[in-house]
N, C-alpha and C. Protein backbone atom coordinates (compact mmCIF):
# COMPACT_ATOMS: atom_id res chain seq x y z
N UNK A 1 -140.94 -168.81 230.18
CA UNK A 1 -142.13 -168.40 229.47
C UNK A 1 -142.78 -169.65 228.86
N UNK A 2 -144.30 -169.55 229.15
CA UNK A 2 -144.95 -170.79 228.32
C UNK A 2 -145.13 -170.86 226.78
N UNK A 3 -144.74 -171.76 225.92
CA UNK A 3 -143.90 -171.80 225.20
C UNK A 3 -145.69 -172.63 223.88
N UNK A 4 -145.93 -173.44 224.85
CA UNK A 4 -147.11 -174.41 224.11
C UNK A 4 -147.90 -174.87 225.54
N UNK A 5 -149.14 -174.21 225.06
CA UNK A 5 -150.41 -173.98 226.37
C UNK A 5 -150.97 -175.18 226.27
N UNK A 6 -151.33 -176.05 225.41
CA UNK A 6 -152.14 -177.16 225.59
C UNK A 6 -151.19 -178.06 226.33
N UNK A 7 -149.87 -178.37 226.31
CA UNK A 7 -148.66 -179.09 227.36
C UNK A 7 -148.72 -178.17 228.17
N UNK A 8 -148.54 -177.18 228.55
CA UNK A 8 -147.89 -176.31 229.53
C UNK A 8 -146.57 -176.71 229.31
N UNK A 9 -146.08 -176.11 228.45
CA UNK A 9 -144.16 -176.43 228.12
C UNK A 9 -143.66 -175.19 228.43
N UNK A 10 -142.63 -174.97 228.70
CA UNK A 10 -141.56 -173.82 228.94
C UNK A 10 -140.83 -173.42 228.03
N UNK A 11 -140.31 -172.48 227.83
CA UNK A 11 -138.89 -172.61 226.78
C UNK A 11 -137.89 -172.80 228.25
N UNK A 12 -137.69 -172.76 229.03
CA UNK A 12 -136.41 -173.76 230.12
C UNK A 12 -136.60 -174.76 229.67
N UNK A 13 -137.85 -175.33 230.19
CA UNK A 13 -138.21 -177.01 229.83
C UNK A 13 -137.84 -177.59 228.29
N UNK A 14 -138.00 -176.64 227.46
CA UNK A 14 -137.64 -177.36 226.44
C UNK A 14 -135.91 -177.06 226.02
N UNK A 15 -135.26 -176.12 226.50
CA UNK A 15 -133.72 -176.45 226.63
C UNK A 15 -133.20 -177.11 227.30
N UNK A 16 -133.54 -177.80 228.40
CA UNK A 16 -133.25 -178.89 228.88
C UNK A 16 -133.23 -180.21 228.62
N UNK A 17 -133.94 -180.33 227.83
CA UNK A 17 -134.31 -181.41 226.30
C UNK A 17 -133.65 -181.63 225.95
N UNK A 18 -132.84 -180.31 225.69
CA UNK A 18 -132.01 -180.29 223.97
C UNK A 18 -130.93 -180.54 224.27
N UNK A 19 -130.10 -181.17 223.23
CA UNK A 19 -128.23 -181.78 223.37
C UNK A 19 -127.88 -179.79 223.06
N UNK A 20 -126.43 -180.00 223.43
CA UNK A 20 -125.57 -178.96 223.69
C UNK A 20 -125.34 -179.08 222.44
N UNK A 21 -124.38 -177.94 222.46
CA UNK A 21 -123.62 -177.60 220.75
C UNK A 21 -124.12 -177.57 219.05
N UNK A 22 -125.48 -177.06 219.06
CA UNK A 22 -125.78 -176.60 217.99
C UNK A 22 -126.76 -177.90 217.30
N UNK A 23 -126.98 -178.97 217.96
CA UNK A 23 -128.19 -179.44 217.77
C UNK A 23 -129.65 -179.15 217.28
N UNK A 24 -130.35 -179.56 216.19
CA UNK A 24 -131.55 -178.34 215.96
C UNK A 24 -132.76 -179.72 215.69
N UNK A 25 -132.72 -180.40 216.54
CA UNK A 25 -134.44 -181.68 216.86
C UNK A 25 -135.96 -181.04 215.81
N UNK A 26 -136.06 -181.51 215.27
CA UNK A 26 -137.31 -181.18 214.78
C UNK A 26 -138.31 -180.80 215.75
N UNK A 27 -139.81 -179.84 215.56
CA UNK A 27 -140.71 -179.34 216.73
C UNK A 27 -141.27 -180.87 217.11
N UNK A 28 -141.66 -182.03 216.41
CA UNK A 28 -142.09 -183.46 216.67
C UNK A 28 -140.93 -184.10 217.65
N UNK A 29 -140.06 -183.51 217.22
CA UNK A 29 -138.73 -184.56 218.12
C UNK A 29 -138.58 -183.82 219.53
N UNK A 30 -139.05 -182.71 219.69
CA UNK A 30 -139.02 -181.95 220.69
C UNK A 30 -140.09 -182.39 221.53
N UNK A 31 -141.18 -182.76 221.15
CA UNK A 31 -142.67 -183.47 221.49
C UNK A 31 -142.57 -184.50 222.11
N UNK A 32 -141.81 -185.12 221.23
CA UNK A 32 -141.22 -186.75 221.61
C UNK A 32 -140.35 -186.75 223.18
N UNK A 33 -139.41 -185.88 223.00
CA UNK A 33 -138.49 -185.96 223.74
C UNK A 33 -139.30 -185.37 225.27
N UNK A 34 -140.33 -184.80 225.25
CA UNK A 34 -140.98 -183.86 226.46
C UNK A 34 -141.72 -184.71 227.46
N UNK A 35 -142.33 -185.91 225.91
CA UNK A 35 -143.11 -187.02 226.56
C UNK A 35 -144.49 -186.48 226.20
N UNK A 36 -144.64 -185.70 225.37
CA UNK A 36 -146.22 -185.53 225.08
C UNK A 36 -146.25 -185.06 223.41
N UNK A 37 -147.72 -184.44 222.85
CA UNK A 37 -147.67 -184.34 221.54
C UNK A 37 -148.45 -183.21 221.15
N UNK A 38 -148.20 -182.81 219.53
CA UNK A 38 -148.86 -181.35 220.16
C UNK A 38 -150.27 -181.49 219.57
N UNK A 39 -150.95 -180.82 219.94
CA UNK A 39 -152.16 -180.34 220.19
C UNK A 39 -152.59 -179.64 218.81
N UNK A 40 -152.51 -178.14 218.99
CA UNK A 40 -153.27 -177.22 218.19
C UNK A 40 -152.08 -176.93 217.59
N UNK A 41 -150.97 -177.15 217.32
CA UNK A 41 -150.05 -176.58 216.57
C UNK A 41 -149.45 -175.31 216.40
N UNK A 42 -149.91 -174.39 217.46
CA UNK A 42 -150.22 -172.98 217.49
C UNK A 42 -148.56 -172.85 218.20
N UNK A 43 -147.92 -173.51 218.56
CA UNK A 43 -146.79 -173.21 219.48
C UNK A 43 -146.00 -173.67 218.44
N UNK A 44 -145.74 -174.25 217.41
CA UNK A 44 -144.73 -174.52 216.47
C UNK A 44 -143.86 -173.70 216.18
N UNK A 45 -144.13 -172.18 215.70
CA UNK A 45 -143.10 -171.97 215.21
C UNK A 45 -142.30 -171.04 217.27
N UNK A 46 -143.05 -171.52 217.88
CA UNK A 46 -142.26 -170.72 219.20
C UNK A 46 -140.97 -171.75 219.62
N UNK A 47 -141.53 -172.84 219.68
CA UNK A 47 -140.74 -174.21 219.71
C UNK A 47 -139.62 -174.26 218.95
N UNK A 48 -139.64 -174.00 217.91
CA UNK A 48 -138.89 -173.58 216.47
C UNK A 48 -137.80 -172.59 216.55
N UNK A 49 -138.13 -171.79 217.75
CA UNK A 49 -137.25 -170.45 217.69
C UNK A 49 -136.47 -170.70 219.13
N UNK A 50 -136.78 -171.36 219.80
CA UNK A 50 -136.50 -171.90 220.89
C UNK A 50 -134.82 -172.96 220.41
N UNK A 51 -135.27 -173.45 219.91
CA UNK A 51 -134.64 -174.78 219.26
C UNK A 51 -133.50 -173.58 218.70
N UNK A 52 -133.72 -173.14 217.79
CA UNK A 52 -132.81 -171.88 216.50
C UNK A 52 -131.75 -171.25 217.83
N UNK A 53 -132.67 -170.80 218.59
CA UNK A 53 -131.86 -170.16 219.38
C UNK A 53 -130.24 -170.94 220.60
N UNK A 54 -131.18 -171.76 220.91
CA UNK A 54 -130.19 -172.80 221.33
C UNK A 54 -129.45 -173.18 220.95
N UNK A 55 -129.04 -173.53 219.54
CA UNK A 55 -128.26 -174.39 218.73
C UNK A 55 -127.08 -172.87 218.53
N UNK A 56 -127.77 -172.14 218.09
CA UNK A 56 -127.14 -170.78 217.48
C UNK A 56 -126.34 -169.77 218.94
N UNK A 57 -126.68 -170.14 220.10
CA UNK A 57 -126.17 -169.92 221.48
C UNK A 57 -125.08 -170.57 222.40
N UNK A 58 -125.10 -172.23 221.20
CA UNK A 58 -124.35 -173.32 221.82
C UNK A 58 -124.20 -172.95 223.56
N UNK A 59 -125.50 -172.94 223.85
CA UNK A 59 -125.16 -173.29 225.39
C UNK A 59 -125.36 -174.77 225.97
N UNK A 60 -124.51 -175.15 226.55
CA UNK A 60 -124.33 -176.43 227.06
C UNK A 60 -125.64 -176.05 228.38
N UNK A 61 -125.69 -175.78 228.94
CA UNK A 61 -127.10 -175.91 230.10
C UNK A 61 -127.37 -174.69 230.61
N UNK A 62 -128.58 -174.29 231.04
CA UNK A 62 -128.64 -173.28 231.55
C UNK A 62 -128.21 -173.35 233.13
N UNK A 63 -127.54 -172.69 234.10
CA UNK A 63 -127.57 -172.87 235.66
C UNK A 63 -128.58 -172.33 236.55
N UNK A 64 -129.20 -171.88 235.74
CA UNK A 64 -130.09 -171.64 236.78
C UNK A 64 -130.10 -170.24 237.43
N UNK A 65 -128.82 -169.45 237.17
CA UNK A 65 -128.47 -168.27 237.99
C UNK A 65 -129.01 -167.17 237.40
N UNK A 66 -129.74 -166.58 236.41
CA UNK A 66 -130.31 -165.64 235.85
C UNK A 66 -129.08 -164.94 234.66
N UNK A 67 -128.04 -166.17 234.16
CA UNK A 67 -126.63 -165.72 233.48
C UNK A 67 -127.68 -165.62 231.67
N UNK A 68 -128.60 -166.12 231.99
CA UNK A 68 -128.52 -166.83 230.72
C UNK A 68 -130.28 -165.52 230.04
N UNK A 69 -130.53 -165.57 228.62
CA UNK A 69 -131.37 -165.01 227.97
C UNK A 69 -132.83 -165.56 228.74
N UNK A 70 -132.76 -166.55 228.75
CA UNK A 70 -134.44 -167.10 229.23
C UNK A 70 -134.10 -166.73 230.67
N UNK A 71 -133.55 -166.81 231.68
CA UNK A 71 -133.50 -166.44 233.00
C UNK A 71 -133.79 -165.05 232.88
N UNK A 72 -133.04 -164.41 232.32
CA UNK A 72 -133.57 -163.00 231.91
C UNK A 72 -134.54 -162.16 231.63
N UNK A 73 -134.98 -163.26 230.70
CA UNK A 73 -136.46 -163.03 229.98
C UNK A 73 -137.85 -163.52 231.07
N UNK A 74 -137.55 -164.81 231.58
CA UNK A 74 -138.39 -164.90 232.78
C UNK A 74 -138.56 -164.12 234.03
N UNK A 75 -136.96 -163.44 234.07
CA UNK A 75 -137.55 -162.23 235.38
C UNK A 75 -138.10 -160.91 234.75
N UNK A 76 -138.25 -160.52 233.70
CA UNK A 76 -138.94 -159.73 233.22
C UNK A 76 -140.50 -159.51 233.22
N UNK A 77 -140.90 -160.69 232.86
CA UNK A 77 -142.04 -161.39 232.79
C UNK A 77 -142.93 -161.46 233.97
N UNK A 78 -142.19 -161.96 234.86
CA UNK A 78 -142.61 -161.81 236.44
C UNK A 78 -143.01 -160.18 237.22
């Protein structure tokens, strides 16, 4: 799911970012780390929950196989 429209960011894309095990990057450090910056600010607190969720999921990576909440949530979506 697109996460911040002025990047076109993902929430995949931005767990892939993120270190494993309960790590929580600020929404700027998340920016940083993507390679771009934000815009309208309007995606902050999605970024935010993205991040919360990850840390609080301690998933080490997603595989790709539809095991995981955002795989889930993206075939829904579709």
């Amino acid at each position: 799911m697109i996460v911040c429209s002025c990047n076109v960011l993902s929430d995949r894309e931005i767990r892939t970012k993120l270190e494993p095990r309960g790590e929580r990057p600020s929404v700027g450090a998340v920016f940083r780390r993507m390679g771009c910056q934000p815009n309208c600010g309007r995606c902050a607190r999605s970024i935010a929950a993205v991040v919360d969720q990850h840390a609080a999921a301690g998933l080490d990576e997603c595989a790709g196989n539809g095991d995981c909440d955002s795989c889930r949530a993206d075939g829904l979506a579709a």
